[in-house]
Protein backbone atom coordinates (compact mmCIF):
# COMPACT_ATOMS: atom_id res chain seq x y z
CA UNK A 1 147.91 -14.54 26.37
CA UNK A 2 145.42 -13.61 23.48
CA UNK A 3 144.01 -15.29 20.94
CA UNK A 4 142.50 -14.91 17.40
CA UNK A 5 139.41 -16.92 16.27
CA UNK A 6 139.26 -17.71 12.57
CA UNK A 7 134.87 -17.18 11.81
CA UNK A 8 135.24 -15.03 8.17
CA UNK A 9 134.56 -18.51 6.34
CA UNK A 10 131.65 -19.00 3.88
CA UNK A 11 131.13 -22.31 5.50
CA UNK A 12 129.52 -23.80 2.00
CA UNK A 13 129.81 -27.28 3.38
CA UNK A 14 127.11 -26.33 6.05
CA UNK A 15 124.63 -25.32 4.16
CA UNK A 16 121.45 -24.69 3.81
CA UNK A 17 122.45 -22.94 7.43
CA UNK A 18 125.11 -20.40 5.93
CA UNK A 19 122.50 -19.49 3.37
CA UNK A 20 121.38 -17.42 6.11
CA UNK A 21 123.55 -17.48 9.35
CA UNK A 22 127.29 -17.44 9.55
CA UNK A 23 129.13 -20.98 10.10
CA UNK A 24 130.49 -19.58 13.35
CA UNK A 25 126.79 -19.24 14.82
CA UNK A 26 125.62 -22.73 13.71
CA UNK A 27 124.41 -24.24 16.68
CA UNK A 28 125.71 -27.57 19.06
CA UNK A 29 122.45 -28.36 22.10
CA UNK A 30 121.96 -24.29 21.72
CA UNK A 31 125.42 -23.26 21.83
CA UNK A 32 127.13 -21.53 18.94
CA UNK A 33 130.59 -22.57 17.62
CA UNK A 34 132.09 -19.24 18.32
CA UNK A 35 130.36 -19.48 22.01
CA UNK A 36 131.88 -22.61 22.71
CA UNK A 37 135.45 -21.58 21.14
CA UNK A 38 135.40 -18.56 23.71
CA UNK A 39 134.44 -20.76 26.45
CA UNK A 40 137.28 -23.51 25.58
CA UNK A 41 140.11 -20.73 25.53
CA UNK A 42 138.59 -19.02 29.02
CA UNK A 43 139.15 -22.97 30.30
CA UNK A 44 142.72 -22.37 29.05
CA UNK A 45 143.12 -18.48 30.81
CA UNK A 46 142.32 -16.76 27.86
CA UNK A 47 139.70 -14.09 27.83
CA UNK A 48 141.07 -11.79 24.95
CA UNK A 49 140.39 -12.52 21.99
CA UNK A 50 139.96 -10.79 18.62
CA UNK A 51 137.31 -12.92 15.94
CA UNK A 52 137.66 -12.17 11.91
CA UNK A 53 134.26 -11.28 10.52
CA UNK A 54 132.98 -11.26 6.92
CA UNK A 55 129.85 -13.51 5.75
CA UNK A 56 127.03 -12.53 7.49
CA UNK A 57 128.86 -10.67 10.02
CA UNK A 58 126.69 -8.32 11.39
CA UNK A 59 124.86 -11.56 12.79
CA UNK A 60 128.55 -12.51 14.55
CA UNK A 61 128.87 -8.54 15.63
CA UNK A 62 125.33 -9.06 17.33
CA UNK A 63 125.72 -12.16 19.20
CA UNK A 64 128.76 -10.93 20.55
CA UNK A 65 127.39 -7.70 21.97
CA UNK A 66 124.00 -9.14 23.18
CA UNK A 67 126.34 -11.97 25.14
CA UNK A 68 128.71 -9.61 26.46
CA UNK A 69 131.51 -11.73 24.71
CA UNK A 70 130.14 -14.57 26.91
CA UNK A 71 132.80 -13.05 29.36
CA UNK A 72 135.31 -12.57 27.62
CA UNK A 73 136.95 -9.20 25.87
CA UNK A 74 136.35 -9.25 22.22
CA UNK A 75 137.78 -7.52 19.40
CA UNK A 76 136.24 -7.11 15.63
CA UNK A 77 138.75 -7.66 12.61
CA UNK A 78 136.27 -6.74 9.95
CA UNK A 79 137.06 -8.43 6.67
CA UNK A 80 134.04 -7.50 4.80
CA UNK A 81 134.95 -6.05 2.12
CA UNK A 82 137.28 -9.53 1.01
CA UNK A 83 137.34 -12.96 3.15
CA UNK A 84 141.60 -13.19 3.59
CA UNK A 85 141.73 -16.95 4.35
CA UNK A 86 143.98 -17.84 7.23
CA UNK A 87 147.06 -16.29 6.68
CA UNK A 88 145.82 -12.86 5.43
CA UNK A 89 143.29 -12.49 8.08
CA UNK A 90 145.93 -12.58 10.98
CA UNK A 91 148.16 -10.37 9.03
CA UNK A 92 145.27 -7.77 8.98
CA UNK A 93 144.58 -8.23 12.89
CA UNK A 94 148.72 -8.11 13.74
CA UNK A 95 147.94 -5.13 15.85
CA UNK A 96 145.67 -7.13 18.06
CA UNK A 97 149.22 -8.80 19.50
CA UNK A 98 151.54 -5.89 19.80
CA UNK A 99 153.31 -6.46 22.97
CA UNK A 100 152.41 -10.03 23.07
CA UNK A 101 155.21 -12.80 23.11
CA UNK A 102 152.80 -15.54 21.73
CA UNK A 103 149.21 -16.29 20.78
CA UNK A 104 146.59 -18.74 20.05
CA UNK A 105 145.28 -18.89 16.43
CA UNK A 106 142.11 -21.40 16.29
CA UNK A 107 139.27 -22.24 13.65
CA UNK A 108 135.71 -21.25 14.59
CA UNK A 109 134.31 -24.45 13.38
CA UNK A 110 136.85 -27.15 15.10
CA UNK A 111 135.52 -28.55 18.32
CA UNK A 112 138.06 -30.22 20.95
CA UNK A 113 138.60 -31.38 24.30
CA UNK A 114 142.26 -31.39 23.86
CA UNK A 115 144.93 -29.81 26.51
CA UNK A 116 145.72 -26.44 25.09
CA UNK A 117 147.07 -25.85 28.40
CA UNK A 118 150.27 -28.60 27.79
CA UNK A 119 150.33 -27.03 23.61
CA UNK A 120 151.44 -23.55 24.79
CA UNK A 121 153.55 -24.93 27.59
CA UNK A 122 155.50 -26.97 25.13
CA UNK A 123 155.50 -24.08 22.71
CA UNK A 124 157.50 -21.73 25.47
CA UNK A 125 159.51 -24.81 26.28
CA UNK A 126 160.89 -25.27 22.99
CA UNK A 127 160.90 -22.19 21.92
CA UNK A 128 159.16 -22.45 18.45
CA UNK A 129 158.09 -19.72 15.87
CA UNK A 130 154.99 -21.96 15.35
CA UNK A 131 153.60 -25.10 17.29
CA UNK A 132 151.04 -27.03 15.11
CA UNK A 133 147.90 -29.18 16.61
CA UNK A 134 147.94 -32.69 15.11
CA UNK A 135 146.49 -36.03 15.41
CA UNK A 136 147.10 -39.48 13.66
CA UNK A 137 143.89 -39.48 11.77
CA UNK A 138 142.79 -39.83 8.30
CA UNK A 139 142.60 -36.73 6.27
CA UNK A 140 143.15 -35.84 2.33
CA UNK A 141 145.48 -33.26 3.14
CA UNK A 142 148.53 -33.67 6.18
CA UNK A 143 151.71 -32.02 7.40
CA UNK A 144 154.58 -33.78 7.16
CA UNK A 145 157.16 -33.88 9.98
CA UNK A 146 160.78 -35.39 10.89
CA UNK A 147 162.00 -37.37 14.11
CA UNK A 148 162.66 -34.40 15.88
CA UNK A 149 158.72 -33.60 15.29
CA UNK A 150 159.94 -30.40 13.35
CA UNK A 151 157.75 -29.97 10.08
CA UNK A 152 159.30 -30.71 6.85
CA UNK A 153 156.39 -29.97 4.51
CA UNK A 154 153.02 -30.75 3.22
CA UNK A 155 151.42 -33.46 1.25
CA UNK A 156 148.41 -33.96 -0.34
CA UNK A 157 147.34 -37.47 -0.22
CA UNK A 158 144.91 -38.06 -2.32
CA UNK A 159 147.01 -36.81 -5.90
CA UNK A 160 150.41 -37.45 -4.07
CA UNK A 161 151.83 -33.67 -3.92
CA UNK A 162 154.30 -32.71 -1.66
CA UNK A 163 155.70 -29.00 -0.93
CA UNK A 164 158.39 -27.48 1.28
CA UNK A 165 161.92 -29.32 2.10
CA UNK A 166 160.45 -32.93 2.31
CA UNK A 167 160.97 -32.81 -1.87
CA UNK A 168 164.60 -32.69 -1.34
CA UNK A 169 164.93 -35.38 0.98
CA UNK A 170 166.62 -38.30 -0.44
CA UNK A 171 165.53 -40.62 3.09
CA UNK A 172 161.92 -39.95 3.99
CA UNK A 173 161.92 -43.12 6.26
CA UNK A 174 161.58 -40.89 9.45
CA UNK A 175 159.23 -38.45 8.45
CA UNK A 176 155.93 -38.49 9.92
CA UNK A 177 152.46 -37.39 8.19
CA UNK A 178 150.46 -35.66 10.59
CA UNK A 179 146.61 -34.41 10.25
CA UNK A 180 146.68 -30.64 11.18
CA UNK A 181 143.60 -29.52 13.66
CA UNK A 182 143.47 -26.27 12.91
CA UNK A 183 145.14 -24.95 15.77
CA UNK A 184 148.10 -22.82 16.74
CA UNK A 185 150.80 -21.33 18.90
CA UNK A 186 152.57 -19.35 17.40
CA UNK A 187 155.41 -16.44 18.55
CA UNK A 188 154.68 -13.21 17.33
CA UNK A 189 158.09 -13.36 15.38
CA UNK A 190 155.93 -14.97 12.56
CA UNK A 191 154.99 -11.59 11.54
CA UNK A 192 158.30 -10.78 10.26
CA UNK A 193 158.70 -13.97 8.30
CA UNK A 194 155.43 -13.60 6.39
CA UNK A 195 156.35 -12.30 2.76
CA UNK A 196 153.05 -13.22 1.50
CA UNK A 197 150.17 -9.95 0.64
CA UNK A 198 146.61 -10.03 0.45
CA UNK A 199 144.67 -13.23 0.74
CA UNK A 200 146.92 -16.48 1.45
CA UNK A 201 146.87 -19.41 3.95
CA UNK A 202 148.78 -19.68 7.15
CA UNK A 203 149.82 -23.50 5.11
CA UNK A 204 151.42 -21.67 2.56
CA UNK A 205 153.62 -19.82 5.44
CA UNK A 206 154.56 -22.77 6.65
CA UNK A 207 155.88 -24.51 3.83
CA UNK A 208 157.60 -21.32 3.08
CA UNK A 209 159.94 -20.74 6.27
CA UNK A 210 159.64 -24.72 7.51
CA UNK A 211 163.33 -25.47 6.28
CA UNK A 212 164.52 -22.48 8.19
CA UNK A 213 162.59 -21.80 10.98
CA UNK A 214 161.46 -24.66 13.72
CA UNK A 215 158.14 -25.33 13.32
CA UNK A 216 156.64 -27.59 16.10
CA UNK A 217 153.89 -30.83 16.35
CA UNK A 218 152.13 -31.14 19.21
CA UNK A 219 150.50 -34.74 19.14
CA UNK A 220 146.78 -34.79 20.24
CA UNK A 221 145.95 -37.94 19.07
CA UNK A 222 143.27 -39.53 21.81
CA UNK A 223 141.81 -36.46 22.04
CA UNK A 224 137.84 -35.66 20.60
CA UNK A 225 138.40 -33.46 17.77
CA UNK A 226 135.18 -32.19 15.44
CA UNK A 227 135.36 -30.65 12.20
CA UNK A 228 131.92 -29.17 12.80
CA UNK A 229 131.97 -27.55 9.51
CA UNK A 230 130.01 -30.15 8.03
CA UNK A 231 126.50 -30.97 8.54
CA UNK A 232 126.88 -35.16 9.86
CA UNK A 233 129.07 -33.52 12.77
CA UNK A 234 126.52 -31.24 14.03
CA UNK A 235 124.70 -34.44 15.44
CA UNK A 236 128.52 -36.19 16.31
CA UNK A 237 129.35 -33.02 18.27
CA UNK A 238 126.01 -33.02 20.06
CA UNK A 239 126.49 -36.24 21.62
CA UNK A 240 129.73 -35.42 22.99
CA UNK A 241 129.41 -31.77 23.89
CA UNK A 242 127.11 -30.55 26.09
């Protein structure tokens, strides 16, 4: 299996760093995000990967080649002349997965110990076009999804929006909000249901085709999850990975 690594970001929240270094280099006890998102999927088998580029990205390019990919095989998808959010930046690498059945689709700047292992077994299992990383936790923004854990839409806690079928539902007693980790498995079928051009987010998918097409939870809650995007969790992430 491959997977695509999401380090194009402008990483504003981290800065004074990304004034001059990419978000995806920022360092946890000497170890770069994107080193220690490499090493996580080679834990998991994975050792082909393909990482989106665009602020600073010579810097990326650099630390790649002097590392040798820290042992795994990597691929550039150079987005430097426009950052294409989630969504648009997988469109642009689709290539990278010809011939592939599935793949893993991760943030640069989310650190976990969670089984990815058990997330793309349940993914073959059940068969889904997408299956979505979540945790009960709190967060401004969540996925919403029914009994059968199948997402239903998206809501945005803080002013109360919802998108995608949940709005139609007269009973929303069973449905679940979920925070999203920023991970997925997804089938390569997606690539066929994305309508959307240019920059868009791999959300806005979601809500799109969630009413026709099964899209999957896969409950991590337990699990040590980091958004290391921000500068307080570089020192959180530093006591818990090594």
């Amino acid at each position: 299996m491959k997977a695509m690594i999401l380090a194009a970001g402008l990483g504003t929240r981290l800065k004074p760093w990304t004034d001059h270094h990419p978000k995806a280099l920022a360092l946890v006890n000497g170890k770069s995000l994107l080193e220690r998102n490499i090493l996580f999927l080679q834990q998991h088998g994975i050792k082909e990967v393909i990482v989106n580029v665009h602020h600073f990205s010579d810097q990326i390019i650099d630390a790649i080649n002097v590392n040798n990919g820290w042992g795994s095989n990597i691929t550039i998808s150079d987005e430097t002349g426009e950052v294409l959010e989630t969504g648009g930046g997988l469109v642009k690498a689709a290539s990278f997965f010809t011939n592939e059945s599935s793949f893993v689709l991760l943030n640069a700047d989310i650190l976990t110990d969670m089984n990815l292992s058990s997330m793309i077994d349940q993914h073959l299992q059940t068969q889904a076009i997408a299956t979505l990383a979540v945790s009960n936790r709190h967060s401004s923004r969540c996925l919403l999804f029914n009994e059968k854990a199948h997402m239903v839409g998206w809501r945005n806690n803080a002013t109360g929006e919802e998108r995608g079928p949940i709005v139609f539902l007269e009973d929303k007693s069973q449905v679940h909000p979920m925070a999203f980790s920023g991970i997925h498995v997804l089938s390569s079928n997606i690539f066929s249901l994305i309508e959307r051009k240019g920059k868009f987010s791999m959300i806005d998918v979601y809500v799109d085709i969630c009413n026709t097409y099964p899209l999957q939870a896969f409950d991590h809650t337990g699990a040590v999850l980091l958004d290391v995007g921000k500068p307080e969790n570089i020192e959180k992430a530093e006591a818990i990975f090594q």
